[in-house]
Protein backbone atom coordinates (compact mmCIF):
# COMPACT_ATOMS: atom_id res chain seq x y z
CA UNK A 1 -91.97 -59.34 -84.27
CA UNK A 2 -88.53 -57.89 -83.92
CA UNK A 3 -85.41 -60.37 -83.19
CA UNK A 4 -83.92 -59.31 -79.60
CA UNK A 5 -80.81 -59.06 -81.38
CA UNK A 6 -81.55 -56.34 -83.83
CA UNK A 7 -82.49 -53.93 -80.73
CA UNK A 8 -79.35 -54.56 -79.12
CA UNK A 9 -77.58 -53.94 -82.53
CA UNK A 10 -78.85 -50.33 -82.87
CA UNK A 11 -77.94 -50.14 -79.23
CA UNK A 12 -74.48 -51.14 -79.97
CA UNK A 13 -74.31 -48.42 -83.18
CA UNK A 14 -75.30 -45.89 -80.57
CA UNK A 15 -72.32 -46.33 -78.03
CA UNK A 16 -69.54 -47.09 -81.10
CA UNK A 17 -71.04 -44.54 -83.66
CA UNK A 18 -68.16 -44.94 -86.30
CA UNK A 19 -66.98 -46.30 -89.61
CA UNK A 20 -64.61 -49.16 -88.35
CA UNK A 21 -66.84 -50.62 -85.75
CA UNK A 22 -69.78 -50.66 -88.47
CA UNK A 23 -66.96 -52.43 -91.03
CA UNK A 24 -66.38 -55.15 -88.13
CA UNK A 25 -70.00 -55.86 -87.39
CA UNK A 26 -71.44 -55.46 -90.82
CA UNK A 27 -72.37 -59.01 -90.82
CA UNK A 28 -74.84 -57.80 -87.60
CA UNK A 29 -76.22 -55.10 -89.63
CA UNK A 30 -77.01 -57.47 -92.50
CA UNK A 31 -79.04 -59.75 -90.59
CA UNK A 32 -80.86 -56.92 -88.48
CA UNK A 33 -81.77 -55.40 -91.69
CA UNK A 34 -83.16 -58.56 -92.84
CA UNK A 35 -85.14 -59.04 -89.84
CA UNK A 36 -86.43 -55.52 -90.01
CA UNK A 37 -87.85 -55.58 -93.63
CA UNK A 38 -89.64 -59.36 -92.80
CA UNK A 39 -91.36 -57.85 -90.10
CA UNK A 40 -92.35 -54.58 -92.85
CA UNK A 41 -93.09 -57.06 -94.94
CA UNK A 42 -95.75 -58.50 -92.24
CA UNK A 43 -97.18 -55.22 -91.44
CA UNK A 44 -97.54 -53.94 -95.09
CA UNK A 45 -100.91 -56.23 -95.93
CA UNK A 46 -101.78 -55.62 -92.64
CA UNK A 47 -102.04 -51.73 -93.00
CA UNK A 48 -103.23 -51.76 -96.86
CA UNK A 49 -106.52 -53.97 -96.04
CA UNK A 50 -107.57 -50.50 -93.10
CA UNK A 51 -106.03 -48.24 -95.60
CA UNK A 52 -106.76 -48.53 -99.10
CA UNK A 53 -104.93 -45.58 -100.31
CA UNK A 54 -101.26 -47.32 -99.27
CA UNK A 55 -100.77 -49.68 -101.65
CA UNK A 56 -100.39 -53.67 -101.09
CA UNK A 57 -97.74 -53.86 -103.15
CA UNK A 58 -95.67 -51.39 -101.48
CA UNK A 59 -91.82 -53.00 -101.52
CA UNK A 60 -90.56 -53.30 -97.64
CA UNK A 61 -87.16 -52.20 -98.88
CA UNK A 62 -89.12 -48.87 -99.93
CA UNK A 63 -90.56 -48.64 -96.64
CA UNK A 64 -87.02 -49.09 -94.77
CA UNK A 65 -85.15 -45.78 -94.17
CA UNK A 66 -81.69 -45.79 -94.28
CA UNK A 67 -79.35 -45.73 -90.95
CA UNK A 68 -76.41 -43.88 -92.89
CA UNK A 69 -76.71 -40.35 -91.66
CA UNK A 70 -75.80 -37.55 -93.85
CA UNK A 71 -73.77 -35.44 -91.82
CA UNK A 72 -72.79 -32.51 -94.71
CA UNK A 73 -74.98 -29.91 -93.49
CA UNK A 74 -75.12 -31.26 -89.53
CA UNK A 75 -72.69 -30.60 -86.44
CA UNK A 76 -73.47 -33.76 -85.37
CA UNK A 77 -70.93 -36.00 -87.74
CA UNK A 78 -71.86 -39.52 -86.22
CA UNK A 79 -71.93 -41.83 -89.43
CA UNK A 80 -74.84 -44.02 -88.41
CA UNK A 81 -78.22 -43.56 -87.53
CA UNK A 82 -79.24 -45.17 -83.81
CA UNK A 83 -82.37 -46.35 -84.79
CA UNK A 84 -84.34 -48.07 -87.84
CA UNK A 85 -87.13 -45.87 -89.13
CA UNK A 86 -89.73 -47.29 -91.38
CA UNK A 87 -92.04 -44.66 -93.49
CA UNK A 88 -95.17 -46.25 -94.87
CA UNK A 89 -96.21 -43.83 -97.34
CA UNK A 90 -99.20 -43.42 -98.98
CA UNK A 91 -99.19 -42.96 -102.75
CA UNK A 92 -100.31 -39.13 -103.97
CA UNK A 93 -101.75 -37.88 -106.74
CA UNK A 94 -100.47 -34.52 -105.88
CA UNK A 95 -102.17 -34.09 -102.89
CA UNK A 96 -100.33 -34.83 -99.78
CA UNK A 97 -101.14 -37.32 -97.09
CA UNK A 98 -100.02 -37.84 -93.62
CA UNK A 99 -97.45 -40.61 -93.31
CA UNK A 100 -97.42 -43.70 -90.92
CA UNK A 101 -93.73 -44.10 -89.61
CA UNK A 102 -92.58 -46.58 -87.07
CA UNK A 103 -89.84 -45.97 -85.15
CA UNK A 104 -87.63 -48.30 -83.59
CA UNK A 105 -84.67 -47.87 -81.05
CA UNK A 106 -84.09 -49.72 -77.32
CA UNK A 107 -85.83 -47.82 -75.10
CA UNK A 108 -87.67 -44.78 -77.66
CA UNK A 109 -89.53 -47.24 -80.00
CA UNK A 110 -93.12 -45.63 -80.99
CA UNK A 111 -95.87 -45.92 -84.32
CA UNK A 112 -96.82 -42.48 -85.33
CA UNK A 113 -99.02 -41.40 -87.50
CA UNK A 114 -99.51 -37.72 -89.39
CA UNK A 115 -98.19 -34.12 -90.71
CA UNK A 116 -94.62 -33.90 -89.38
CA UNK A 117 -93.74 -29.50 -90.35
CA UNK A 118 -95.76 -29.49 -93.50
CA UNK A 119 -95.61 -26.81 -95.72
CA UNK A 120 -97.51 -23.40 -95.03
CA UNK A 121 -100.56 -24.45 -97.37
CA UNK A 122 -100.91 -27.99 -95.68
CA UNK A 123 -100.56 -26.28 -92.44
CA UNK A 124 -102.97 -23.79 -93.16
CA UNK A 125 -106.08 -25.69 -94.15
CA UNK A 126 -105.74 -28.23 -91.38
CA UNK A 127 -105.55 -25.09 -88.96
CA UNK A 128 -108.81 -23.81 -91.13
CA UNK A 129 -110.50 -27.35 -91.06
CA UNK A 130 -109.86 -27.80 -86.89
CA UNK A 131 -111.20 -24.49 -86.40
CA UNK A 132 -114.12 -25.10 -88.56
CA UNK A 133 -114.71 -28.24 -87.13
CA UNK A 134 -113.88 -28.74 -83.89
CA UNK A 135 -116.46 -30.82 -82.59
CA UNK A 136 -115.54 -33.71 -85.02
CA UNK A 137 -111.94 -32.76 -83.98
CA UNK A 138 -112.47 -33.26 -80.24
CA UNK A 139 -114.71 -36.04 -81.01
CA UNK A 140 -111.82 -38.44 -82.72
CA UNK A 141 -108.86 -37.14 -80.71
CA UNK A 142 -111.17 -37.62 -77.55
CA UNK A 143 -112.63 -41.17 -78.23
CA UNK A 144 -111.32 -44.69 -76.28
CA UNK A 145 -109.84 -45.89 -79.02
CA UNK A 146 -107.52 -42.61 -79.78
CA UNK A 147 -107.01 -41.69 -76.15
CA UNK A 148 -106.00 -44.92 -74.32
CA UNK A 149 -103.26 -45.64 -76.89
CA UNK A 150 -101.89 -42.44 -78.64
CA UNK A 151 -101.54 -39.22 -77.70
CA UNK A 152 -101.22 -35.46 -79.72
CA UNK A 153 -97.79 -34.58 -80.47
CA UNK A 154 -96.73 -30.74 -78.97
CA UNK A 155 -93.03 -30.94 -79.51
CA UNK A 156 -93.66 -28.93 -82.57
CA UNK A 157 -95.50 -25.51 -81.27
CA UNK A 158 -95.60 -21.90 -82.06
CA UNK A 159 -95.09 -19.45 -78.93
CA UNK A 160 -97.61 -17.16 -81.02
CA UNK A 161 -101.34 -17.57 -82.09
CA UNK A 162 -100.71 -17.97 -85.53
CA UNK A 163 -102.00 -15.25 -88.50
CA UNK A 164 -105.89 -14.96 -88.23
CA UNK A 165 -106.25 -16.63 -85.26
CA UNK A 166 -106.19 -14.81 -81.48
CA UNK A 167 -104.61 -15.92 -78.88
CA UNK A 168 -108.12 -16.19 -76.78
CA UNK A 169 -109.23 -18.18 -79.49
CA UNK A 170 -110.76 -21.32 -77.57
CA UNK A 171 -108.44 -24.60 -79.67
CA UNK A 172 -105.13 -22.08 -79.60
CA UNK A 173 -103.03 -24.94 -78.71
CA UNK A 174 -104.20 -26.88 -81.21
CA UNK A 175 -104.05 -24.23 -83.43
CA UNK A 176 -100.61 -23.16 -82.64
CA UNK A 177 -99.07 -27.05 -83.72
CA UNK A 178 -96.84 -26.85 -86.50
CA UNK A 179 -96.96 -30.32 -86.69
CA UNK A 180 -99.70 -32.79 -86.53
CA UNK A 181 -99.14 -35.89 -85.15
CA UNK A 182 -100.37 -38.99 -82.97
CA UNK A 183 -97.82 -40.65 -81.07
CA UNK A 184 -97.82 -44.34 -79.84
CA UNK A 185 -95.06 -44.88 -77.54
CA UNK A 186 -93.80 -48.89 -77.85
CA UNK A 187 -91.43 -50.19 -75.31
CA UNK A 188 -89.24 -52.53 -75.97
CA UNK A 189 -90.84 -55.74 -74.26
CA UNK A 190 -94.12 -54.77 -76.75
CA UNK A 191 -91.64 -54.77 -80.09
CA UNK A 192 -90.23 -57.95 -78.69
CA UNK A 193 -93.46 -59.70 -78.51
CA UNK A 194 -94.83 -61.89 -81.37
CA UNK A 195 -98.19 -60.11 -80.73
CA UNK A 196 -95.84 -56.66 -82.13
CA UNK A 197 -98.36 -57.40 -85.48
CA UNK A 198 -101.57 -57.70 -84.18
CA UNK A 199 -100.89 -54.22 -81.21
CA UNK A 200 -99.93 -52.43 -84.61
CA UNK A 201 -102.88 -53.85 -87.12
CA UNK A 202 -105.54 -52.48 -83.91
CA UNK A 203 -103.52 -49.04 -84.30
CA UNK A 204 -104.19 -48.79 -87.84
CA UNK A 205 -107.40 -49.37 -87.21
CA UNK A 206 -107.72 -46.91 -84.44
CA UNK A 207 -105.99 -44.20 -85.78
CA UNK A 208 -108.21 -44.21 -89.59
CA UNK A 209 -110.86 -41.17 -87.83
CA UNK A 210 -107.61 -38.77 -87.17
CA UNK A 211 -106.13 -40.09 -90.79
CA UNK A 212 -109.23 -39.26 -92.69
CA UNK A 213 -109.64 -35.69 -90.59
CA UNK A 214 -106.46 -34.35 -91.81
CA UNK A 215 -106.77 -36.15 -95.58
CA UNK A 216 -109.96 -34.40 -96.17
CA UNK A 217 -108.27 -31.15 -94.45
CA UNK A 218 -105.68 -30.69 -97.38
CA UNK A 219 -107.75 -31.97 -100.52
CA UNK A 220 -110.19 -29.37 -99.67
């Protein structure tokens, strides 16, 4: 679980987004940090016993994104990030895999799992293997254990059919996604509670039919 404290630190980054605040309270970002990586390093055996292809041994520092921002190429020049994101990757032999990425911030925490704006060729033969397959498609993204917890990311959409596909064409708005994700929204009373593990193990679980869909799409 997540200490109530480290929640209301990322708050606190949010509303005094600057250099000497962070120098002042560096001592609060030391032990939120700490409590972030003991809870990765809970979930880490957790996820590599339903997944074998991420890796037990996977460091919780490597898993732990960093909250400096870099502002170079970005009008937004706020120094910190307001939120800890944790990437569980899964190791590649030069095929690429979806990610599983936890998000955590008061108020916007959610688990998701997937393709965030892959590359043309990645995009391409999941487009190829949805249309080819839809039944197995609708099946997983259609079954209790997907639909009562996560949900199909459409942030990321074309306003266009893509190339070879019409716009009549029956799964279009799947079809036009240029990203592929499942979304599990977490509120903060749920990353608060000591059961935080065990909600998160049964997601692993319950998302494996949409992981294996789209790592069999792109190592076709």
């Amino acid at each position: 679980m997540i200490n109530s404290e480290t929640l209301k630190f990322i708050k606190d980054v949010a509303d005094n987004n600057d250099r000497d605040w962070f120098a002042a309270n560096k001592d609060r970002y030391e032990t939120s940090r700490v409590d972030v990586l003991q809870f990765i390093e809970e979930l880490i055996p957790l996820l590599a016993v339903i997944d074998p292809a991420f890796s037990i041994d996977t460091p919780a520092k490597k898993c732990l994104m960093r909250i400096y921002r870099d502002v170079r190429f970005s009008k937004n020049k706020d120094p910190y990030k307001n939120n800890y994101g944790i990437s569980f990757n899964v190791k590649s032999s030069g095929v690429p895999n979806p990610d599983y990425y936890l998000h955590l911030q008061p108020g916007k925490s959610f688990f998701g799992v997937g393709f965030w704006m892959p590359d043309a060729t990645v995009l391409k033969k999941i487009r190829e293997e949805i249309d080819y397959s839809i039944d197995e498609f609708l099946e997983i993204i259609n079954a209790r254990s997907f639909s009562e917890t996560f949900s199909l990311s459409k942030e990321d959409t074309l306003k266009n059919a893509p190339k070879g596909y019409e716009v009549t064409h029956p799964q279009i708005e799947f079809l036009k996604l240029k990203s592929f994700i499942a979304i599990y929204p977490l509120t903060d009373k749920e990353v608060l509670n000591a059961g935080i593990a065990d909600k998160l193990k049964q997601a692993f679980f319950d998302i494996q039919p949409f992981v294996l869909f789209l790592r069999n799409s792109v190592a076709q």
